[in-house]
PDB file of N, CA and C in Angstrom:
ATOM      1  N   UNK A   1     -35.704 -40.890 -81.467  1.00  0.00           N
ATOM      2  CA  UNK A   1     -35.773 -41.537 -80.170  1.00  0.00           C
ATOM      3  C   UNK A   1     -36.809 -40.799 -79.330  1.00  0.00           C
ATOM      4  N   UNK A   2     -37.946 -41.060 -79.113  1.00  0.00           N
ATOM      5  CA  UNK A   2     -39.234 -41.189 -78.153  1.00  0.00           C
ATOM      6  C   UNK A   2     -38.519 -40.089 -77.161  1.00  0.00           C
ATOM      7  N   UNK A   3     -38.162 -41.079 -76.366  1.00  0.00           N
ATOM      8  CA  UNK A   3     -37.714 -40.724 -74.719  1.00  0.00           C
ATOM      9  C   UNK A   3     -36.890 -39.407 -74.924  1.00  0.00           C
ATOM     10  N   UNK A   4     -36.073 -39.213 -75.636  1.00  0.00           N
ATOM     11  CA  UNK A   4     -35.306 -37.945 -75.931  1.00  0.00           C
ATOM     12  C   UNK A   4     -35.716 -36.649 -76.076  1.00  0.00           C
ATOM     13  N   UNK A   5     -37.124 -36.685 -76.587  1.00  0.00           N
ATOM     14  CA  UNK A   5     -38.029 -35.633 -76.877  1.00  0.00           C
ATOM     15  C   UNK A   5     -38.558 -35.225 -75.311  1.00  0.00           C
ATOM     16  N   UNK A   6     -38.986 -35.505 -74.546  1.00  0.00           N
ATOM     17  CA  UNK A   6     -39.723 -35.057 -73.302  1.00  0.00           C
ATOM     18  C   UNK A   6     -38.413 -35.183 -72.327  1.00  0.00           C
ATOM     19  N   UNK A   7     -37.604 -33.506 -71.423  1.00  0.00           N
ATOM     20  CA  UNK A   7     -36.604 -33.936 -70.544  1.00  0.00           C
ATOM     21  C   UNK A   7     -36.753 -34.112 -69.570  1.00  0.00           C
ATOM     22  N   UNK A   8     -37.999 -34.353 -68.920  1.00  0.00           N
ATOM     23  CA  UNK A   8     -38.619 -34.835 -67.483  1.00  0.00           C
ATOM     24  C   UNK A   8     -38.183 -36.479 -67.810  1.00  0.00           C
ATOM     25  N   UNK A   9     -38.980 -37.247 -68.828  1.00  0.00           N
ATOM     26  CA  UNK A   9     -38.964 -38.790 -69.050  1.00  0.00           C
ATOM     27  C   UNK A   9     -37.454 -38.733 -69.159  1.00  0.00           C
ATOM     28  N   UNK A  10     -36.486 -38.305 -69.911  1.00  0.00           N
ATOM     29  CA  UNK A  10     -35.659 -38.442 -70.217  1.00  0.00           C
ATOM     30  C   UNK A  10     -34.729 -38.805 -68.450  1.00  0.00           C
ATOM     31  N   UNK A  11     -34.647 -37.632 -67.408  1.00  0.00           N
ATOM     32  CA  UNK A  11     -34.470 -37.849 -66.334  1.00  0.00           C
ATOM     33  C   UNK A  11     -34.505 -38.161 -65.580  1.00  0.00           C
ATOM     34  N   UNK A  12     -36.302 -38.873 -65.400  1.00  0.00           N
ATOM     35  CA  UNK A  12     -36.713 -40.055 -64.626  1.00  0.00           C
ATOM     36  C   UNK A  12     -36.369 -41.347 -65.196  1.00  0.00           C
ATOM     37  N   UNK A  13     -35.685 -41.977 -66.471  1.00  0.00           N
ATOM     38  CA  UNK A  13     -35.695 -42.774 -66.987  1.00  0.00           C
ATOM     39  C   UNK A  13     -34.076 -43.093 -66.383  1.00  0.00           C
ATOM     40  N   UNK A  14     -33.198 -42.013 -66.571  1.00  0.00           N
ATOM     41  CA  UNK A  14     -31.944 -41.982 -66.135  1.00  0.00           C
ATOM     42  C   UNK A  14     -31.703 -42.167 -64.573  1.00  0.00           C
ATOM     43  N   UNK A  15     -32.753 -41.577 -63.790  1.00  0.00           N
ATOM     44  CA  UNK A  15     -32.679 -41.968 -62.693  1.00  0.00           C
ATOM     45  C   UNK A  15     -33.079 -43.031 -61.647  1.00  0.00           C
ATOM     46  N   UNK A  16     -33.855 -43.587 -62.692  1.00  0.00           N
ATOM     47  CA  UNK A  16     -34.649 -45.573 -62.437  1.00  0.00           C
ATOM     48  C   UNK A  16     -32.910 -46.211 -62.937  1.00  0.00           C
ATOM     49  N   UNK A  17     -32.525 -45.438 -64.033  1.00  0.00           N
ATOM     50  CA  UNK A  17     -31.288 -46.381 -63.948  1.00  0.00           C
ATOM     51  C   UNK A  17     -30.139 -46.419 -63.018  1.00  0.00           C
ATOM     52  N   UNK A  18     -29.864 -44.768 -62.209  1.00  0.00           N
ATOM     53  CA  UNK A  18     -29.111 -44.871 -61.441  1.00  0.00           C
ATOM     54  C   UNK A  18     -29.400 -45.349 -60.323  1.00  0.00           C
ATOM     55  N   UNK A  19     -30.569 -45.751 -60.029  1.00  0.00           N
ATOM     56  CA  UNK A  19     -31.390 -46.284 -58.534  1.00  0.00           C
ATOM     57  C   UNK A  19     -30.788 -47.466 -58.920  1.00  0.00           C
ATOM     58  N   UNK A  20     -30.846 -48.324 -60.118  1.00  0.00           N
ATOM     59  CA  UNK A  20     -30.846 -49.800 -60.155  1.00  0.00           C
ATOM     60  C   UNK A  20     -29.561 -50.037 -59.686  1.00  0.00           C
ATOM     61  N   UNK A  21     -28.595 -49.072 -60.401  1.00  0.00           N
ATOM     62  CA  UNK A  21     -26.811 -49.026 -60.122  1.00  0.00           C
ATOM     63  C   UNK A  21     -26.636 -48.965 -58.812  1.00  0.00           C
ATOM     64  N   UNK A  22     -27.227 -48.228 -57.828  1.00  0.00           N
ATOM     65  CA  UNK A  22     -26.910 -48.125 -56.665  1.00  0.00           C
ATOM     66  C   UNK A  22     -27.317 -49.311 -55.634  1.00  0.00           C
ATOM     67  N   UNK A  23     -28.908 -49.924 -56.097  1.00  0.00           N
ATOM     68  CA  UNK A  23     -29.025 -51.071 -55.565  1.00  0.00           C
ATOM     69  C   UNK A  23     -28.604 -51.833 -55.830  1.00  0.00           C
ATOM     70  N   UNK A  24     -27.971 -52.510 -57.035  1.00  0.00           N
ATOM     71  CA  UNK A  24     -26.917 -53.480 -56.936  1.00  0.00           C
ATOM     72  C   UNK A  24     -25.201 -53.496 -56.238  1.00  0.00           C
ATOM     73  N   UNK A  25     -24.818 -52.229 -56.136  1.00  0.00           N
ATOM     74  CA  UNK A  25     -24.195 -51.986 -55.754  1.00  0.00           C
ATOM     75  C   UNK A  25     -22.561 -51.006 -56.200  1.00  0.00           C
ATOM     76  N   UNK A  26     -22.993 -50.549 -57.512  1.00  0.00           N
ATOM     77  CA  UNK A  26     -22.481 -50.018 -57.879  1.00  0.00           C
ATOM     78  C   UNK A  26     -22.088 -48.065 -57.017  1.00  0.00           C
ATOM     79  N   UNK A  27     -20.315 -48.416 -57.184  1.00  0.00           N
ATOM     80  CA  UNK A  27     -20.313 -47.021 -57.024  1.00  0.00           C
ATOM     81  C   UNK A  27     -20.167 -45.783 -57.649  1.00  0.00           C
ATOM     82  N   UNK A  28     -20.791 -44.886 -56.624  1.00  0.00           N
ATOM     83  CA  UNK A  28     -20.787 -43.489 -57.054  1.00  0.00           C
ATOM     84  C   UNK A  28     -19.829 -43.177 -58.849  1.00  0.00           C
ATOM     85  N   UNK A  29     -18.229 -43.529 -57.978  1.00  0.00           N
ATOM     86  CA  UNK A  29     -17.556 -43.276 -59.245  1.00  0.00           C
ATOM     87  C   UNK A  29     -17.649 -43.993 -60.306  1.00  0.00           C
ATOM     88  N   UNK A  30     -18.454 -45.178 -60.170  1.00  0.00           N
ATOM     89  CA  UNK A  30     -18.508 -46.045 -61.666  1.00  0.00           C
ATOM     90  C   UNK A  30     -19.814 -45.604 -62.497  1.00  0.00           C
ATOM     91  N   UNK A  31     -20.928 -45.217 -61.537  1.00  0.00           N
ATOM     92  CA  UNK A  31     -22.112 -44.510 -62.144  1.00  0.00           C
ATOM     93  C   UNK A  31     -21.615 -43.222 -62.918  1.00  0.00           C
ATOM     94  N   UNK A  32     -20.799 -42.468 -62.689  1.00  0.00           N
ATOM     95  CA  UNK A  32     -19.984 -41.077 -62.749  1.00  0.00           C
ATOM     96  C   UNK A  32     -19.561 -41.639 -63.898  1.00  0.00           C
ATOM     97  N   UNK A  33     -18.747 -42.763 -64.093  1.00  0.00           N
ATOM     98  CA  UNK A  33     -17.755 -42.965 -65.232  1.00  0.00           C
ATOM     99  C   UNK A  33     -18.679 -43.444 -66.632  1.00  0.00           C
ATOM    100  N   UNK A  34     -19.678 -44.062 -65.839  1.00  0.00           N
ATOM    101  CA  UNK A  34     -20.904 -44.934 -67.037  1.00  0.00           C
ATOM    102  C   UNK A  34     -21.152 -43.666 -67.514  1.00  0.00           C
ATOM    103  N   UNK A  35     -21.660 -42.542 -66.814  1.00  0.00           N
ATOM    104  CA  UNK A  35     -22.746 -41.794 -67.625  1.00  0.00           C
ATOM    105  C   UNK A  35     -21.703 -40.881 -67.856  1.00  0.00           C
ATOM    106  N   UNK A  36     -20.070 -40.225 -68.054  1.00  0.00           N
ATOM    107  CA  UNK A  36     -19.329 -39.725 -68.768  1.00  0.00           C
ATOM    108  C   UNK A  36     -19.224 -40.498 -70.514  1.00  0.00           C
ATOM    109  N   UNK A  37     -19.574 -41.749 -70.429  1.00  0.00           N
ATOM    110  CA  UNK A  37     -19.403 -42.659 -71.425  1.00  0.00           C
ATOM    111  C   UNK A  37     -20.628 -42.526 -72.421  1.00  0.00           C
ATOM    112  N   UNK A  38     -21.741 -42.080 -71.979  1.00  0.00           N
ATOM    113  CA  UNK A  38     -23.156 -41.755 -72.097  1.00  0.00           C
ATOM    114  C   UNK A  38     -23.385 -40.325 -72.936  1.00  0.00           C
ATOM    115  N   UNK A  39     -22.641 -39.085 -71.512  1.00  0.00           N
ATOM    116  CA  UNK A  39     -22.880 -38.087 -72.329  1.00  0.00           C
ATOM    117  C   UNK A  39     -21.645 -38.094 -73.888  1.00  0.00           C
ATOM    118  N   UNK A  40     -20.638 -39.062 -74.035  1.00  0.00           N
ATOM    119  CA  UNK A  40     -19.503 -38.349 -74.871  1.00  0.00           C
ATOM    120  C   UNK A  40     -20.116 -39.307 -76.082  1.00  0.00           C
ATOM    121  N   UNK A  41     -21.281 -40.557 -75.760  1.00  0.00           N
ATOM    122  CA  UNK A  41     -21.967 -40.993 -77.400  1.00  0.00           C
ATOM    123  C   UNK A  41     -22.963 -40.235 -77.551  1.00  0.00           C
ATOM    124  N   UNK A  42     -23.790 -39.552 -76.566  1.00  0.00           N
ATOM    125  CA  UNK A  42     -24.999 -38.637 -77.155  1.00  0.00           C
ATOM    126  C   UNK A  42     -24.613 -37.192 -77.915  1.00  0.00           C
ATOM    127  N   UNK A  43     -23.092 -37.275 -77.156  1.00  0.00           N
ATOM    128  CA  UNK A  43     -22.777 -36.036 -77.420  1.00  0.00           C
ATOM    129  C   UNK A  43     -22.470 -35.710 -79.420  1.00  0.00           C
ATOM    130  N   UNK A  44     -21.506 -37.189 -79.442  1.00  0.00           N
ATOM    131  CA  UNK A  44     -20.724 -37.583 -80.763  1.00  0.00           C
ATOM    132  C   UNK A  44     -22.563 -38.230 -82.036  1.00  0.00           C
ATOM    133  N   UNK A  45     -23.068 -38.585 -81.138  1.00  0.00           N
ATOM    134  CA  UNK A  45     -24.472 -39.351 -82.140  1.00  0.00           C
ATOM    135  C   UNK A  45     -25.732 -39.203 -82.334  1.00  0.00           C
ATOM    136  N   UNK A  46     -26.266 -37.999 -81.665  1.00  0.00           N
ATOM    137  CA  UNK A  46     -27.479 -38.306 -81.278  1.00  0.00           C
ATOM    138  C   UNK A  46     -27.496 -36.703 -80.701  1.00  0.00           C
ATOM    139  N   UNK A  47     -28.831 -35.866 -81.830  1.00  0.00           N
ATOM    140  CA  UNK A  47     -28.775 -34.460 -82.058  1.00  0.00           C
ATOM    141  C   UNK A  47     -29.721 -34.388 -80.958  1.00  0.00           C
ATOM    142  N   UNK A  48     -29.819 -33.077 -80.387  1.00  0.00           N
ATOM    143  CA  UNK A  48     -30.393 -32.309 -78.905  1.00  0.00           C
ATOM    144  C   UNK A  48     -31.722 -32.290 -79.618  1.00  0.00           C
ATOM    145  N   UNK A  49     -32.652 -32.821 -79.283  1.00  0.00           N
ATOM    146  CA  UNK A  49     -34.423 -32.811 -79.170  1.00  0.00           C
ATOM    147  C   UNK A  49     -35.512 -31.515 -78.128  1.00  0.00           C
ATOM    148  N   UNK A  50     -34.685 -30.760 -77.307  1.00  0.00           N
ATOM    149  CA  UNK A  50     -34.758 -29.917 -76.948  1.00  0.00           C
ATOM    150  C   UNK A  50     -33.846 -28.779 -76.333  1.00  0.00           C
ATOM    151  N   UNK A  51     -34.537 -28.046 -75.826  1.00  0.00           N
ATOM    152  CA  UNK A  51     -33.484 -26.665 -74.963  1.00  0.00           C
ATOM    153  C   UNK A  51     -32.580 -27.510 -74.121  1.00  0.00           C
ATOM    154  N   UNK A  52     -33.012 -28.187 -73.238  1.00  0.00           N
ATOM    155  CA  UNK A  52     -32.037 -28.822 -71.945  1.00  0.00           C
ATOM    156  C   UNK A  52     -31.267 -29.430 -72.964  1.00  0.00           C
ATOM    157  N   UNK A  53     -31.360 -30.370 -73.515  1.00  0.00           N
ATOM    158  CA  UNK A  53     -29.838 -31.128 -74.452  1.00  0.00           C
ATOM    159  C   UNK A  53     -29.246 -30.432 -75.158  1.00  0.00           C
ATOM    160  N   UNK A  54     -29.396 -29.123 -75.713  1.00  0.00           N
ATOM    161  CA  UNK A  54     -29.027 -28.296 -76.713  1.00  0.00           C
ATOM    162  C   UNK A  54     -27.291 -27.608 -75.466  1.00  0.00           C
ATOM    163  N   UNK A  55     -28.215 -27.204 -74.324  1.00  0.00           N
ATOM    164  CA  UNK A  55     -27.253 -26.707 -73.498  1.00  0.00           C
ATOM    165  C   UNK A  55     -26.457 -27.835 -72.922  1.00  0.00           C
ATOM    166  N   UNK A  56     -26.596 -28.787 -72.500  1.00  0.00           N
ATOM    167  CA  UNK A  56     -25.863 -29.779 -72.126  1.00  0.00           C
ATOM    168  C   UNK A  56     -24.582 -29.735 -73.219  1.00  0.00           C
ATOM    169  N   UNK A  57     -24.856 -30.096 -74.652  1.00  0.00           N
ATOM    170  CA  UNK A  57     -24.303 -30.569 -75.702  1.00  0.00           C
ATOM    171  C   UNK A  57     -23.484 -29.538 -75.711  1.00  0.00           C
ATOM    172  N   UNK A  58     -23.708 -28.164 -75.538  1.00  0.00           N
ATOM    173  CA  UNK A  58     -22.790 -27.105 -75.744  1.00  0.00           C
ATOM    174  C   UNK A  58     -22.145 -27.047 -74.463  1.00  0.00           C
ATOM    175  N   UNK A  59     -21.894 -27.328 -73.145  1.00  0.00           N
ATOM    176  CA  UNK A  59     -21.908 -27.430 -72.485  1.00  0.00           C
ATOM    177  C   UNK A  59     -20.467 -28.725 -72.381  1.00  0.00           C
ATOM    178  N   UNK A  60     -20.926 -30.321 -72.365  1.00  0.00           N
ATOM    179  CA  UNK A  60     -20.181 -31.004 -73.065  1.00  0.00           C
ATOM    180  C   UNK A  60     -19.127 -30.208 -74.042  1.00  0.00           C
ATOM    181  N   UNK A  61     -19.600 -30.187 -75.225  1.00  0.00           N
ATOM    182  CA  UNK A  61     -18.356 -29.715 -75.988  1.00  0.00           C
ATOM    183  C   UNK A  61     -17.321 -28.629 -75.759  1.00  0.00           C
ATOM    184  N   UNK A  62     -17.977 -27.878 -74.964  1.00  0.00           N
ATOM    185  CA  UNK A  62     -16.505 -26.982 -74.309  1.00  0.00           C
ATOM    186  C   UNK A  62     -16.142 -27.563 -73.174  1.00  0.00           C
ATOM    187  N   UNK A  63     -16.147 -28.518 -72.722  1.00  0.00           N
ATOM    188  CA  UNK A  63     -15.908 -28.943 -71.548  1.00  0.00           C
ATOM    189  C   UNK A  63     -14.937 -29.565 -71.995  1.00  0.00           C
ATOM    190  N   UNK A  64     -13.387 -29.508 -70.826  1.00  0.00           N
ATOM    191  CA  UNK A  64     -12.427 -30.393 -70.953  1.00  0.00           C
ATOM    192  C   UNK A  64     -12.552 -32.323 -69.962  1.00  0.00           C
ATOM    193  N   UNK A  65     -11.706 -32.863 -70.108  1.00  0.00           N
ATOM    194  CA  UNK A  65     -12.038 -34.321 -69.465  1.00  0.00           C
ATOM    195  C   UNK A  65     -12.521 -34.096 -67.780  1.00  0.00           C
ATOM    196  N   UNK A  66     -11.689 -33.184 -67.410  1.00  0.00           N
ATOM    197  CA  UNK A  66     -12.288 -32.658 -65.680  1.00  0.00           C
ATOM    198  C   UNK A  66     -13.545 -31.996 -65.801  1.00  0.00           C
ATOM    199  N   UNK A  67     -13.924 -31.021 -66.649  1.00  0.00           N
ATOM    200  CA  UNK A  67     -15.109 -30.799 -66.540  1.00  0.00           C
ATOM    201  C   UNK A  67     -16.259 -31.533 -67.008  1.00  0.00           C
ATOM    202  N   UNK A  68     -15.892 -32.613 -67.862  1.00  0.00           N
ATOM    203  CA  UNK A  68     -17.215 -33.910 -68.269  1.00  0.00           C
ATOM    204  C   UNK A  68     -17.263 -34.677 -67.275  1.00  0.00           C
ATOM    205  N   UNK A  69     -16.380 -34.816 -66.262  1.00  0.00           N
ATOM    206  CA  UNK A  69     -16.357 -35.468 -65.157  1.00  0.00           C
ATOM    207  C   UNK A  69     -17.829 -34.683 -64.658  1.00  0.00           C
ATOM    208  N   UNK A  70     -17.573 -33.595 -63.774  1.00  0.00           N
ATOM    209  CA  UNK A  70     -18.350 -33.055 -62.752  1.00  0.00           C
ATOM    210  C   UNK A  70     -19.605 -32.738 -63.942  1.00  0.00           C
ATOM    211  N   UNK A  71     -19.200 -32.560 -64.846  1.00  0.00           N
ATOM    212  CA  UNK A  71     -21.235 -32.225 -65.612  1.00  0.00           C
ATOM    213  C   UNK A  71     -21.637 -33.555 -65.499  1.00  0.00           C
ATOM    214  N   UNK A  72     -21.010 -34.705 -65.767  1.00  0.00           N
ATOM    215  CA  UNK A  72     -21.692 -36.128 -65.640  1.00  0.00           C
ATOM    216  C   UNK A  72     -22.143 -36.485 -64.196  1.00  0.00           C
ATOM    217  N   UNK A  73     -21.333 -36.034 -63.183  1.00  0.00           N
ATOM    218  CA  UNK A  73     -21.601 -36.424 -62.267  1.00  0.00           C
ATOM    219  C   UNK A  73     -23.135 -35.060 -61.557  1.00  0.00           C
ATOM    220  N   UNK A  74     -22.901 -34.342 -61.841  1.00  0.00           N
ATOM    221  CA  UNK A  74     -24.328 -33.190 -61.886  1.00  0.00           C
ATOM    222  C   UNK A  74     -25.845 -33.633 -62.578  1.00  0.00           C
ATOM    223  N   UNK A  75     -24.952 -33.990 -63.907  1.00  0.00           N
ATOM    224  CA  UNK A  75     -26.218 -34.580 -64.561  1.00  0.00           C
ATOM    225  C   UNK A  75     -27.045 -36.164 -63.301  1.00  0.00           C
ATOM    226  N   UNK A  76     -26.000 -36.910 -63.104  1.00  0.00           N
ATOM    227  CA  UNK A  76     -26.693 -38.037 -62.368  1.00  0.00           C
ATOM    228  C   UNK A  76     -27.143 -37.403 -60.857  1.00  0.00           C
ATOM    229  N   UNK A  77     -26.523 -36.297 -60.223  1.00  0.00           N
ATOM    230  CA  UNK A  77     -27.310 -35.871 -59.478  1.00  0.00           C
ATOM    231  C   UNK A  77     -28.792 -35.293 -59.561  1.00  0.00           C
ATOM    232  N   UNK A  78     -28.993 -34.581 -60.762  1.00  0.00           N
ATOM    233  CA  UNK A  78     -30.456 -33.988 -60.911  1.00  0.00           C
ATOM    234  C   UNK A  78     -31.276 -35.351 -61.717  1.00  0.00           C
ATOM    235  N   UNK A  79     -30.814 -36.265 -62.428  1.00  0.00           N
ATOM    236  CA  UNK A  79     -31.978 -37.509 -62.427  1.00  0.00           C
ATOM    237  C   UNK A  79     -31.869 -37.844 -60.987  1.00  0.00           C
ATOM    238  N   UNK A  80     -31.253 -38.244 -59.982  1.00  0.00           N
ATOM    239  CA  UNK A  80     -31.363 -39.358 -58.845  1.00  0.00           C
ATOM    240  C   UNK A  80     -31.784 -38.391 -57.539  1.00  0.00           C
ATOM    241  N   UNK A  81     -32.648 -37.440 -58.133  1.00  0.00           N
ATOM    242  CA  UNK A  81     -33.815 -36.802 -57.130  1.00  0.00           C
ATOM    243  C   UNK A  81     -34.544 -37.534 -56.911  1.00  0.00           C
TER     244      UNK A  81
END
């Protein structure tokens, strides 16, 4: 996967998507819940292409359901700069 390799694209790509979520009208907590759903298939399918996903992934995997909460919701804070 292209986009996976570079984690700038990877974050601006994520954050054109959370712009779109927010202009339609989606909330905070459903963007939060989408991209918990996001990190737990990249996590389960789809191997780390660099340093930033490597730590995420380890990161994720020790993380219990409260803490994939707030890393998901962190993660959509640093794309929706």
């Amino acid at each position: 996967m292209k986009l996976m390799d570079d984690w700038n694209k990877w974050k601006s790509t994520l954050g054109k998507a959370v712009d779109a979520g927010e202009t339609i009208g989606i909330s905070d907590k459903t963007i939060t819940n989408m991209a918990e759903k996001v990190g737990t298939f990249l996590a389960n399918y789809v191997d780390p292409h660099n340093d930033e996903e490597r730590l995420l992934k380890e990161l994720w995997d020790a993380a219990d359901e409260r803490d994939r909460e707030v890393l998901a919701k962190l993660v959509v804070k640093i794309a929706d700069k």
